[in-house]
Every structure is written in structure tokens, then in C-alpha cells.
Protein backbone atom coordinates (compact mmCIF):
# COMPACT_ATOMS: atom_id res chain seq x y z
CA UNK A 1 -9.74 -64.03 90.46
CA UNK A 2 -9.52 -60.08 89.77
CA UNK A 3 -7.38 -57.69 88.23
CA UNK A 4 -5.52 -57.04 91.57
CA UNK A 5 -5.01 -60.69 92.18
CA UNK A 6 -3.54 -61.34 88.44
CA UNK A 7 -1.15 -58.50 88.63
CA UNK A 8 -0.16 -59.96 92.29
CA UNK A 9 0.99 -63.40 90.48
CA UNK A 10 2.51 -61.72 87.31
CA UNK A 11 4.75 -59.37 89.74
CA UNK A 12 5.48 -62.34 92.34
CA UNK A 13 6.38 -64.39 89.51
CA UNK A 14 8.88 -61.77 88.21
CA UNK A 15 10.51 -60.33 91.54
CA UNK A 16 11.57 -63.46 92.82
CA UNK A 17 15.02 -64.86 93.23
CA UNK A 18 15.57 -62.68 90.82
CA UNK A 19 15.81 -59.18 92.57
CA UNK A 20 18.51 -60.33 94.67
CA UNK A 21 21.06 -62.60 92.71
CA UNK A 22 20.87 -60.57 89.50
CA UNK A 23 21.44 -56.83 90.64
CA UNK A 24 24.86 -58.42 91.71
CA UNK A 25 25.91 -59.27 88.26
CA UNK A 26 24.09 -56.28 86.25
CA UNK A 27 25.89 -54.07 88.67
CA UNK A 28 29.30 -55.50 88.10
CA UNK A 29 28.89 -55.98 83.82
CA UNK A 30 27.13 -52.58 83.56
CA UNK A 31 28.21 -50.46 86.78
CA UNK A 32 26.37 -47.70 86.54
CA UNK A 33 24.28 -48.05 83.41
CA UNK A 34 22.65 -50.89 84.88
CA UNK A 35 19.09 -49.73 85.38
CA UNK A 36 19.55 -48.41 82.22
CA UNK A 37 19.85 -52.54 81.22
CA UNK A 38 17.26 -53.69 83.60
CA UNK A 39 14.70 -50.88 81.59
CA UNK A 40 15.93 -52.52 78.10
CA UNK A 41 14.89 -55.83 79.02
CA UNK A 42 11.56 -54.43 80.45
CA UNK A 43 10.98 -53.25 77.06
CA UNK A 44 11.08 -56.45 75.74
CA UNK A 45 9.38 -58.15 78.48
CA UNK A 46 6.20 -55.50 77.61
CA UNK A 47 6.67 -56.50 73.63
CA UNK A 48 6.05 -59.92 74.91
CA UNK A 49 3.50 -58.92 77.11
CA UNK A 50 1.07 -57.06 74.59
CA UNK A 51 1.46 -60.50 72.32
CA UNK A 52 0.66 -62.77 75.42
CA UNK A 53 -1.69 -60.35 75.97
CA UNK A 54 -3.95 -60.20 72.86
CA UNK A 55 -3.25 -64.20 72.58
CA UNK A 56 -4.91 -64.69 76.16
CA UNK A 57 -7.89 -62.34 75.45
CA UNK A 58 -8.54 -64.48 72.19
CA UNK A 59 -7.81 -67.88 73.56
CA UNK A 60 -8.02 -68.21 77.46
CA UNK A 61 -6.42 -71.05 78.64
CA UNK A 62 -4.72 -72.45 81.85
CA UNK A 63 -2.10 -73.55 79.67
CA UNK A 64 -0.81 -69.98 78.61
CA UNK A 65 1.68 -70.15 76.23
CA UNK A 66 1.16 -74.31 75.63
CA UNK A 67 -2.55 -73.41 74.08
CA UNK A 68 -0.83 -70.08 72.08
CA UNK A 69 1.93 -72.93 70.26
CA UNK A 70 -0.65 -75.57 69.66
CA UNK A 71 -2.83 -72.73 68.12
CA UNK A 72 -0.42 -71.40 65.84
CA UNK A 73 2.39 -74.13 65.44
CA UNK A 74 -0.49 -76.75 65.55
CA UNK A 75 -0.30 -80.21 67.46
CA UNK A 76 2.75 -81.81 66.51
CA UNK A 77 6.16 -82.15 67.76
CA UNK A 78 7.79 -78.86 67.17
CA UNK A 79 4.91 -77.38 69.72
CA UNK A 80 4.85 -80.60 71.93
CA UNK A 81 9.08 -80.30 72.64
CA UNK A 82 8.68 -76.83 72.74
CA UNK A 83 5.78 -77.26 75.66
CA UNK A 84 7.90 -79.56 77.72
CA UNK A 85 10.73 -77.36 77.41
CA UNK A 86 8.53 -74.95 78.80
CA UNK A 87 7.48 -77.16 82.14
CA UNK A 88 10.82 -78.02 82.82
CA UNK A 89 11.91 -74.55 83.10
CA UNK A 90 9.12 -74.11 85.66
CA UNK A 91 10.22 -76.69 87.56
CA UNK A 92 13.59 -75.63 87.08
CA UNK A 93 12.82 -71.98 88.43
CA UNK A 94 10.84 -73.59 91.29
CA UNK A 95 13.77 -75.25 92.42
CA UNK A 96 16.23 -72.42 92.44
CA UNK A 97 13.63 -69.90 94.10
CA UNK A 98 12.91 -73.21 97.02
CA UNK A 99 17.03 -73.20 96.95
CA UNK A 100 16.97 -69.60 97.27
CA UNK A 101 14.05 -69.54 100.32
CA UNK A 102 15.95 -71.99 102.13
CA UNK A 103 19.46 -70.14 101.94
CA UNK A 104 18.15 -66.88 102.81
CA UNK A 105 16.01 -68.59 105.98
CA UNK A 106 19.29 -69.84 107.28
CA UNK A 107 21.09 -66.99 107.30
CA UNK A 108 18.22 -65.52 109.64
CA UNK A 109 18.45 -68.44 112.58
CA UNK A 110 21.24 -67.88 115.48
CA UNK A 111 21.85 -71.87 114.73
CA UNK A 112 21.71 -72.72 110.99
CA UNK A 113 21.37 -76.78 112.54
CA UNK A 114 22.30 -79.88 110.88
CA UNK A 115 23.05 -80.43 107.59
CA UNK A 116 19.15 -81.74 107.14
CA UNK A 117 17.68 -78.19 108.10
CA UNK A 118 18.11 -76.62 104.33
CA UNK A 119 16.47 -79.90 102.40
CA UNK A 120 13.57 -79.80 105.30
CA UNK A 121 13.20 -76.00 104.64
CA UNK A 122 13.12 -76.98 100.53
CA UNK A 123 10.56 -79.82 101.39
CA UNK A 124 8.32 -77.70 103.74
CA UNK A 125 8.23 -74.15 101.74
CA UNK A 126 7.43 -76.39 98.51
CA UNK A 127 4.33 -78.73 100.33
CA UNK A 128 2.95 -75.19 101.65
CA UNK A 129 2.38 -74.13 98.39
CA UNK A 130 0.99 -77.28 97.36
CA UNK A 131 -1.88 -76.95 99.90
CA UNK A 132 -2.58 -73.53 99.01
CA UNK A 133 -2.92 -74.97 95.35
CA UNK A 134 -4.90 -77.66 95.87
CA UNK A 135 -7.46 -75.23 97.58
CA UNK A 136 -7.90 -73.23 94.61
CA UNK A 137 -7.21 -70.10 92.57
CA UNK A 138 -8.71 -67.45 94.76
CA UNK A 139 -6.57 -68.82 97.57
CA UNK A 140 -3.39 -68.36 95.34
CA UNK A 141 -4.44 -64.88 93.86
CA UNK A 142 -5.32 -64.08 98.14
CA UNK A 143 -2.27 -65.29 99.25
CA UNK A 144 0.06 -63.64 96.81
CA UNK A 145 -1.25 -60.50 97.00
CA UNK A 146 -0.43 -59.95 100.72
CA UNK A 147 2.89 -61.88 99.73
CA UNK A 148 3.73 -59.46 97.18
CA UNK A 149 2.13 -56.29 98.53
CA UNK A 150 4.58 -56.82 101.97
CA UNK A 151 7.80 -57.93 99.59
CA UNK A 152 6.97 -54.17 97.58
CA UNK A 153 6.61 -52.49 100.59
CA UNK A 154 9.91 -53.86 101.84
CA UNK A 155 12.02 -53.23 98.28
CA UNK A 156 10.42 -49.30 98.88
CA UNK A 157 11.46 -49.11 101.87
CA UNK A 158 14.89 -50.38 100.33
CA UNK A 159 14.80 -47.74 97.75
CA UNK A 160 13.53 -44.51 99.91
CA UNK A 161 16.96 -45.21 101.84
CA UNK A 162 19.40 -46.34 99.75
CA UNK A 163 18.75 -43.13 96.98
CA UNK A 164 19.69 -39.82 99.28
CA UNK A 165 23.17 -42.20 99.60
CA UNK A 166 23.58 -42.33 95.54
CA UNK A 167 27.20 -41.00 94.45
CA UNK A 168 25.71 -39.00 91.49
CA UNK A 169 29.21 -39.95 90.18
CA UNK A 170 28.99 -43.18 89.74
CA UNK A 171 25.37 -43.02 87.87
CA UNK A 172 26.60 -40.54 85.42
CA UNK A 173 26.92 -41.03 81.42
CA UNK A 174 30.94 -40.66 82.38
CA UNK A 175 30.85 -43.70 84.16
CA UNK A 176 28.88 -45.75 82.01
CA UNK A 177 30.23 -48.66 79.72
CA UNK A 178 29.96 -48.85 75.81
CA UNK A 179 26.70 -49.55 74.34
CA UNK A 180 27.32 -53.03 73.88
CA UNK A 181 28.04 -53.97 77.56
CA UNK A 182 25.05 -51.98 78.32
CA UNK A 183 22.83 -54.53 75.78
CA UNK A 184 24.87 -57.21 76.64
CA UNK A 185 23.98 -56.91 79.96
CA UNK A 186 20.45 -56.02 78.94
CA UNK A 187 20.11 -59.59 77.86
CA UNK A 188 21.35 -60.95 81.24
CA UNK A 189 19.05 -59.15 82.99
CA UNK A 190 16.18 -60.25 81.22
CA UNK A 191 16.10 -63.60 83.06
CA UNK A 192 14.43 -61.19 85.89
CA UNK A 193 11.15 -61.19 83.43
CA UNK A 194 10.35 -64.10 82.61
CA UNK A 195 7.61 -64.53 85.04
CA UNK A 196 5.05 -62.27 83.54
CA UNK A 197 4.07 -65.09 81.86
CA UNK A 198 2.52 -66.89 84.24
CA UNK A 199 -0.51 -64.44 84.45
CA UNK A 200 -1.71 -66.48 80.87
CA UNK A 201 -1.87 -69.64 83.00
CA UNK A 202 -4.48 -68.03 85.24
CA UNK A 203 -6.92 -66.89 82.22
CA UNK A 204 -9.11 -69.47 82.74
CA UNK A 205 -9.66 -68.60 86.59
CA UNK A 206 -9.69 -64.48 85.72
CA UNK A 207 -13.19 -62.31 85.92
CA UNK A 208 -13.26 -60.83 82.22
CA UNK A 209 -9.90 -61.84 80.95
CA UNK A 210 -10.44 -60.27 77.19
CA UNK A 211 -10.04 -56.87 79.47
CA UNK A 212 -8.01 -58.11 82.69
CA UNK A 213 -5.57 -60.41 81.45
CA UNK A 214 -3.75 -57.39 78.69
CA UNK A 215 -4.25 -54.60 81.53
CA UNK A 216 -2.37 -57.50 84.26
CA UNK A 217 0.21 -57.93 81.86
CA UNK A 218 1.43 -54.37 81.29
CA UNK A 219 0.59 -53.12 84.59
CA UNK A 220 2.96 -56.39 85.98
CA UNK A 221 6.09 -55.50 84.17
CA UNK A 222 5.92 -51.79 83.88
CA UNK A 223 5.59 -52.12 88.09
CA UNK A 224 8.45 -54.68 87.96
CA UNK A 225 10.45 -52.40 85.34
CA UNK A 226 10.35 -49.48 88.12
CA UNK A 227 11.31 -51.45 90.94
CA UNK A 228 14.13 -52.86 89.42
CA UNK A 229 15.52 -50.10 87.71
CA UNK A 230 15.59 -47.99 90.86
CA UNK A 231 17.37 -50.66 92.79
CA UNK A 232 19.50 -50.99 90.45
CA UNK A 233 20.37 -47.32 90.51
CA UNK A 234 20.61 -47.46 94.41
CA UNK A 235 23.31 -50.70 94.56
CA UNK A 236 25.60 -49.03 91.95
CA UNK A 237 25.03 -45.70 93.22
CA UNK A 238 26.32 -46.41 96.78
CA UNK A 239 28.69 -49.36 95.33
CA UNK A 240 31.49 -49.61 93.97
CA UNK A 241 32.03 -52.29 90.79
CA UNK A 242 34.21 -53.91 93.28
CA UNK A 243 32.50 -53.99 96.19
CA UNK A 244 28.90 -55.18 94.36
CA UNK A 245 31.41 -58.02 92.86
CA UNK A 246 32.90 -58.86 96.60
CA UNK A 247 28.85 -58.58 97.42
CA UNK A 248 27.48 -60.81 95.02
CA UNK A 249 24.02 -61.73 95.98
CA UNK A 250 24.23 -59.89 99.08
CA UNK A 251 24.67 -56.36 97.01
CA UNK A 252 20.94 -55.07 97.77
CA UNK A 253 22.15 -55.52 101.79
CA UNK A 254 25.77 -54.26 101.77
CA UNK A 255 24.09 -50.93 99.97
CA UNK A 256 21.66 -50.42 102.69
CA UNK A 257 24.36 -51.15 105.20
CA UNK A 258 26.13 -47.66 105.66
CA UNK A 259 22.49 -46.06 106.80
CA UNK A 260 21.09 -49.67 108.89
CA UNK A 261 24.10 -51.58 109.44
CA UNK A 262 23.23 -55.42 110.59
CA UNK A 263 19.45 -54.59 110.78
CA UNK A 264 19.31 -53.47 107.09
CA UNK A 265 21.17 -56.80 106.28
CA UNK A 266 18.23 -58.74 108.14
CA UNK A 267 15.44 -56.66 106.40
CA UNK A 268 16.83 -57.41 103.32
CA UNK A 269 16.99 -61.13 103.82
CA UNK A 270 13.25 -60.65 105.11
CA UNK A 271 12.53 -59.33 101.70
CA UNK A 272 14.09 -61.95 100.26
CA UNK A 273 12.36 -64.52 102.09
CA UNK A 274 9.18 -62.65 100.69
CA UNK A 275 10.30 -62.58 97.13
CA UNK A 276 11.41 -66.31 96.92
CA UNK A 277 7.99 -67.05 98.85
CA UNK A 278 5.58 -65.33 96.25
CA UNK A 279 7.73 -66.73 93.04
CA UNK A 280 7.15 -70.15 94.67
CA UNK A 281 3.60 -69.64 94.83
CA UNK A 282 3.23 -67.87 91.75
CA UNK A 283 5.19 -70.48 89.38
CA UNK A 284 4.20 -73.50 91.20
CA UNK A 285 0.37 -72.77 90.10
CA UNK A 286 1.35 -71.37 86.51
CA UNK A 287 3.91 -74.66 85.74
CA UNK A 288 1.20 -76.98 87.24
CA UNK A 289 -1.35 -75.58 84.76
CA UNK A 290 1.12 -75.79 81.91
CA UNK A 291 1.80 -79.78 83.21
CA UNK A 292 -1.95 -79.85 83.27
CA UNK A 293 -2.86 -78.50 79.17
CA UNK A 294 0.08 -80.66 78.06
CA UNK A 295 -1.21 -83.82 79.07
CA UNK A 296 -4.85 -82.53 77.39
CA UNK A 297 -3.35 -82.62 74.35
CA UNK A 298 -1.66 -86.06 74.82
CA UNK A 299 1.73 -85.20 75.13
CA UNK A 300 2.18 -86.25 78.82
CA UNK A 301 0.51 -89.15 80.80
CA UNK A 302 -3.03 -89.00 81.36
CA UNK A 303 -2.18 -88.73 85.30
CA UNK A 304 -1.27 -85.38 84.81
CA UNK A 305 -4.62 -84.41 84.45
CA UNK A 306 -6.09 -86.62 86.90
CA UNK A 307 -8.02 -85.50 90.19
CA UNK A 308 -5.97 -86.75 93.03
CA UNK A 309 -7.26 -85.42 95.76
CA UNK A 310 -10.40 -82.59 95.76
CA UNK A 311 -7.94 -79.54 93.57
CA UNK A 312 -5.03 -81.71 93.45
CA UNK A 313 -4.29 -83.01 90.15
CA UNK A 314 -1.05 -84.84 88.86
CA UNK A 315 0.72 -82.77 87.32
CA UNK A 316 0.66 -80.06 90.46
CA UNK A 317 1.56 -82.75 92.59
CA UNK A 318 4.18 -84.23 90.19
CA UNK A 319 5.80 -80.99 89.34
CA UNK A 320 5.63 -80.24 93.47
CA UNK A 321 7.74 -83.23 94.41
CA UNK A 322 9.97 -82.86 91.39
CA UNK A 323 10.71 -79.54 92.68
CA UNK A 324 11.50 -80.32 95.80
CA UNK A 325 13.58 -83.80 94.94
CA UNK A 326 15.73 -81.44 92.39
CA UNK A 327 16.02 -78.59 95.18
CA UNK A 328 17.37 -80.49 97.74
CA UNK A 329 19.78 -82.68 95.93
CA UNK A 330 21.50 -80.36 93.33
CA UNK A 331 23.11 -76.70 92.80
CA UNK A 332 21.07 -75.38 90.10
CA UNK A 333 22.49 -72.28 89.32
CA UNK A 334 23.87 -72.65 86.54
CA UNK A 335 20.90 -74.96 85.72
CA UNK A 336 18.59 -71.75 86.44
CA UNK A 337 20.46 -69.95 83.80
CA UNK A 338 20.06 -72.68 81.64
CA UNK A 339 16.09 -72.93 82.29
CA UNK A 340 15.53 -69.37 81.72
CA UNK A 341 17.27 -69.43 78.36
CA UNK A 342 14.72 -71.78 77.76
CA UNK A 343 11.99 -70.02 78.46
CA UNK A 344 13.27 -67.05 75.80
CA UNK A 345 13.29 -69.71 73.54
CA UNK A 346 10.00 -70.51 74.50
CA UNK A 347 8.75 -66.78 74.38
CA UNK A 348 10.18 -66.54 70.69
CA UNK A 349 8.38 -69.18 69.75
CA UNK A 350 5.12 -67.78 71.06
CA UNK A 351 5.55 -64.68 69.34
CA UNK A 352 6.14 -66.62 66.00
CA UNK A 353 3.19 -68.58 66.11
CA UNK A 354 1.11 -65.09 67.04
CA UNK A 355 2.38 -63.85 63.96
CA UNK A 356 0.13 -66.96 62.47
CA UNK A 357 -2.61 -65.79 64.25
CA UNK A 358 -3.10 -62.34 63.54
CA UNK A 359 -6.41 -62.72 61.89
CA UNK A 360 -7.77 -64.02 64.94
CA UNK A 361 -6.26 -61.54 67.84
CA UNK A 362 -6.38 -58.71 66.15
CA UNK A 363 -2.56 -57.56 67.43
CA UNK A 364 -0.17 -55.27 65.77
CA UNK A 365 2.13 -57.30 63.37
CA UNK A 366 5.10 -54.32 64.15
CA UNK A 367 4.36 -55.31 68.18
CA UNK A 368 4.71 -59.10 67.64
CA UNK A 369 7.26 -59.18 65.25
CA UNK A 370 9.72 -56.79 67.76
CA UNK A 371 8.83 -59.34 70.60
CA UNK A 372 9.80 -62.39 68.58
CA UNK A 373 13.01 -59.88 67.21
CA UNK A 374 13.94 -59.18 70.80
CA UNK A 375 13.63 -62.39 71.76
CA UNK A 376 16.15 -63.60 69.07
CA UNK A 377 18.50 -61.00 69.52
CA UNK A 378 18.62 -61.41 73.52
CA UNK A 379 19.45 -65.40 73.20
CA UNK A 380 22.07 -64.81 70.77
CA UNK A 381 23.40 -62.39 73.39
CA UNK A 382 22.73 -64.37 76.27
CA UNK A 383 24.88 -67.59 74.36
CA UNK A 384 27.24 -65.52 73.85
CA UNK A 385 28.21 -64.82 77.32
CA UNK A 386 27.72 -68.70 78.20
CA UNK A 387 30.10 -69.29 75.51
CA UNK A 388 32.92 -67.16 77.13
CA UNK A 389 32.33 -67.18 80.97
CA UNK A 390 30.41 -70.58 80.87
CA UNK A 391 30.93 -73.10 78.26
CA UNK A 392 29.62 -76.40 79.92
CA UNK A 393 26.44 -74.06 80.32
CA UNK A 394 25.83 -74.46 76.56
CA UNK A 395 25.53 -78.68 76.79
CA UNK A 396 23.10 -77.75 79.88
CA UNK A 397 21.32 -76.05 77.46
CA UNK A 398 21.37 -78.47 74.37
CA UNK A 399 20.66 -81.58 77.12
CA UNK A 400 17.85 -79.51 78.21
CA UNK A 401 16.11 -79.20 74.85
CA UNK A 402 17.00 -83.06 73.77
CA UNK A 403 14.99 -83.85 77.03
CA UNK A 404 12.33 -81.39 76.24
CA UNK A 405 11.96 -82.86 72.88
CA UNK A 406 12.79 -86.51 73.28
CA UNK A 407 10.47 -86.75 76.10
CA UNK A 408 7.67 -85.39 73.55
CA UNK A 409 8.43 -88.04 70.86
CA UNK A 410 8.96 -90.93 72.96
CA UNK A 411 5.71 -90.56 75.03
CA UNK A 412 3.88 -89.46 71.81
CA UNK A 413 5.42 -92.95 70.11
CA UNK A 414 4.62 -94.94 73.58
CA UNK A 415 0.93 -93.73 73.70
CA UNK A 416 0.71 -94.44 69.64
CA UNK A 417 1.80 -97.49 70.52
CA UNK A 418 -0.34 -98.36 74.05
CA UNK A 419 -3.70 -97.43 71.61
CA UNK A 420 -2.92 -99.68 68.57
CA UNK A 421 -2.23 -102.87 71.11
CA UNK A 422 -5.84 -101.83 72.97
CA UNK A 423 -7.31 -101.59 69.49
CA UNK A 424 -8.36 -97.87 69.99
């Protein structure tokens, strides 16, 4: 897998859903500040990048951020919950972005059907990943590529229209909100980000990745960081507060409507077809991975590592049907929130152990200890507005972790178990 390929998965996994149900909010907290928010939270995303970064050049692993805690946390069952946590949030993504393909789909058919058409969509978008996964790495880093290269063609097509329509008035410092909305919103927005991660999971499959793997990284968000801060400047330049609010994740369409009416609705649901597609395929290979280094280090079942079928091992499979089980029978929205909120957890945690690892990567204490700082600072941020606009959110969140954790210490006290009755 090369450079190109890499920075196809890292961007695929970060414009995803994403793009299209988060410029609705950002737009309504910040109005027009907020690709002033959406650049924020790229700055922390490439904090985070430069210590995933320097941790994948020193220690390439398909596990990504699983081998980076082990390394620095060590093997026990701070890094094991906080692993788990991590997979579920991949499989939590999956499941909105599969929810996400299959709503945008039907809005695109003359008939939407039966009530079975959006869990056969879910089923059938999340098994055509799974074959491309099971034949390998270079047919993931191929596929995505075209994927994402059509998807960025589509969003600049989105952009080259939508800015000669901006309302310099509504863009201006005058109609920005205080500081604190702005970084409030900043830590909303962030959610958008999270994918760069998944680049780490694809070290082990990446031509030179001391070199490749840094240079993906930075080249993933800053690309991701431009695109969204220019759309966000188009849908609250043409928009009203109001109208992005009546819009919700339909802004990016209603803003391209005054110049292509119904045809720029349909382009833009194309484009969201193309976004949800690539995050699928992107996070389906990077949470399989993570499934896959968790169970090397004992804290899943052994089938998770197991050769099913030629490429297919258990924990791709597992994590594929999970997906598709949890995206067809639930609305996981708010459950989405909750997952990426775990994955800044996660993130802090990575850039905590780095800071334990130093020595060995050779990375800029300031750099690493700003990530883990940013990190901190967003989540507080980000409970805070779960704590006002959406307090059940906050047990989500604490469930989410017990599970992540408990599941860590009862398999690890199961196995224990299993080997003393075998005699091992």
C-alpha cells in the first residue's frame, strides 16, 4: 500500500457521515464562525496526528493505537478497557455511516419500497465491504482511492458553486458569536476527525511507513481541514442560522439549491452516498485490525484472530455482522455521539502513554503534551453540552465504558480461568 492509498483511507475515514450531519449543527451553534471551529478542531486533530505519527514510524502495527497503549500503559487492564472501548466505537461509527448510506440511498429511488429495503441496503453496503476486505489491503487502499478521489471531486464541485453565493455579511467578525461558542463548538466539530486514525491500522500493510505513515497523517487532515472549513463557510454564507437549523442534515443541499435547484439536492445525496461508502470501507478495515491486535494480546477470544476463510479472519467478520445487526435494528445517533466521545478518550490516552515513550520515538514533548491537552479540554467541552442538551447521553457514555472495561476483565478472568483448569 503507498502513500496515495494511506492518505485515501485517512481522508475516507474522516469525511464520512460526518461532512453532512455535522455542518448542520456547527452552522447553527457557531453561524458564521463555523469554519473558524471546524479549523480549531483540525488543529487538534494534526497535534494528534504528529503523536500517532512518530508512534507508528517507531512501532508499526495493524493495531494502531491498541499496540501505542500496550507500549506505554503496558498489558493490563487500564490499556485492555481502554482497547475495547476503542473497537466498539468502530463498530459504533460503522453502524451510523451503514445507517447513514442507507438513508441517503432512499432518498435517491422514485419508490423508497417496503419497510425491509433500508435493513437490506445496511446488510448489503456492509457484506460489500467485507469482500473487499477479505481480498486484501491493496484492494482496500484501490478501492478507496477512486471512492474518495470521486466524493472530493463532488464536495469541489460543491464548494466552486456555493462560494460566488456567500453573503459576505453573514461570514463577517460582526456576525460571529463569543469566543466560547466558537470553542464550544470547536469541540463538537471535532467528532468530524476522528478517522485519521485509522491510517495507524494500515502500518503494517504501508511501503516505508517510518516516512509514509507521518507524511499520510498530516497530509489527511490538513486536506480534510480545507474541505471542511470551506463548506462550512459556503452553508453559513448562503444560510441563514434558521434556515441551516430547518435544514439539518440536508444544509450542504438547501445551500446549493438557489444555483441547481432539485439536481443540486441529488448531487449532494450522490456525494453523500460516496462519503458514507469510503468511511465504511475505511473503518471497517481499521476496526477489524484493532479486533484483530486485541485478541493477540489475549484480551478477546482467540477467534478473533483466526483465518476463516483465505483474508477473512474473526474479528473482520465479527465486527462486519455486528455492524450490520446494530445498523439495522437501532437509531444510533445519539449512540454515534456517544462512540466518538470515546474515541477522544481513547486519543488522550494515546497521547499520555507517548509521553512514556519519548525516548523511543523521538517526538516533541510540547507536540504530545498539547495533543493529550486538547484532547482533555475538548471532552470536558463536549460533556458539557451532553449535560445540557442531552443528559441520558452521559449514561450512554458511562454504559459504554463499563462495557468497554468489564468486557476486558471478565474475558481476561474467563481465559485465567479456562488455562488453570487445562493445566497451562
Amino acid at each position: 500500500m503507498g502513500l496515495g492509498h494511506a492518505v485515501a483511507i485517512g481522508v475516507g475515514g474522516m469525511i464520512g457521515a460526518g461532512v453532512f450531519s455535522m455542518m448542520g449543527v456547527a452552522g447553527e451553534l457557531a453561524g458564521g464562525a463555523a469554519f473558524i471551529s471546524f479549523s480549531l478542531a483540525g488543529v487538534l486533530a494534526l497535534l494528534c496526528a504528529y503523536s500517532f505519527g512518530r508512534l507508528g514510524a517507531r512501532f508499526p502495527s495493524a493495531g494502531g493505537p491498541v499496540e501505542y497503549l500496550v507500549r506505554g500503559l503496558g498489558d493490563n487492564w487500564l490499556s485492555g478497557g481502554l482497547n475495547i472501548t476503542l473497537w466498539l466505537g468502530y463498530v459504533l461509527a460503522l453502524a451510523l455511516y451503514a445507517r447513514a448510506f442507507s438513508g441517503y440511498a432512499l432518498t435517491l429511488l422514485p419508490d423508497p419500497g417496503g419497510a425491509w429495503l433500508q435493513p437490506a441496503i445496511i446488510v448489503g453496503v456492509t457484506l460489500t465491504f467485507l469482500v473487499l476486505n477479505v481480498i486484501g489491503a491493496e484492494a482496500v487502499g484501490r478501492v478507496e482511492l477512486l471512492i474518495v478521489a470521486a466524493k472530493i471531486l463532488i464536495l469541489a464541485g460543491f464548494i466552486t458553486v456555493a462560494l460566488p453565493l456567500v453573503d459576505q455579511s453573514r461570514v463577517s467578525p460582526a456576525a460571529w458569536p463569543t469566543a466560547g461558542q466558537i470553542g464550544f463548538t470547536a469541540a463538537i466539530v471535532f467528532l468530524s476527525y476522528e478517522g485519521f486514525g485509522l491510517i495507524t491500522n494500515a502500518a503494517e500493510d504501508l511501503a516505508d511507513p517510518g516516512t509514509n505513515l507521518p507524511r499520510a497523517l498530516a497530509i489527511s487532515v490538513l486536506v480534510t481541514l480545507v474541505i471542511y472549513a470551506l463548506v462550512a463557510l459556503s452553508v453559513t454564507g448562503i444560510l441563514s442560522p434558521e434556515e441551516i437549523r430547518n435544514a439539518g442534515e440536508y444544509a450542504l443541499a438547501e445551500a446549493v439549491r438557489p444555483a441547481l435547484g432539485a439536481t443540486g439536492f441529488s448531487i449532494m445525496a450522490i456525494g453523500a452516498l460516496f462519503s458514507t461508502a469510503s468511511a465504511i470501507n475505511a473503518t471497517l478495515y481499521g476496526g477489524a485490525n484493532v479486533s484483530f491486535t486485541i485478541a493477540r494480546y489475549g484480551g478477546l477470544p482467540a477467534l478473533f484472530r483466526r483465518r476463516l476463510w483465505q483474508r477473512a479472519r474473526g474479528g473482520l467478520v465479527f465486527t462486519a455482522v455486528l455492524v450490520a445487526l446494530i445498523g439495522t435494528l437501532f437509531d444510533l445517533e445519539g449512540i454515534a455521539i456517544m462512540g466518538s466521545a470515546a474515541f477522544l478518550v481513547v486519543y488522550g490516552a494515546v497521547n499520555a502513554s507517548h509521553l512514556r515513550l519519548l525516548d523511543e520515538t523521538g517526538a516533541r514533548r510540547s507536540a504530545v503534551a498539547g495533543g493529550l491537552l486538547g484532547c482533555i479540554v475538548v471532552l470536558g467541552l463536549l460533556l458539557t453540552y451532553l449535560a445540557k442538551e442531552r443528559p441520558p447521553a452521559l449514561g450512554a457514555l458511562a454504559a459504554l465504558l463499563i462495557v468497554g472495561f468489564g468486557t476486558d476483565l471478565a474475558w481476561c478472568h474467563y481465559s485465567k480461568r479456562l488455562m488453570s483448569m487445562r493445566g497451562d
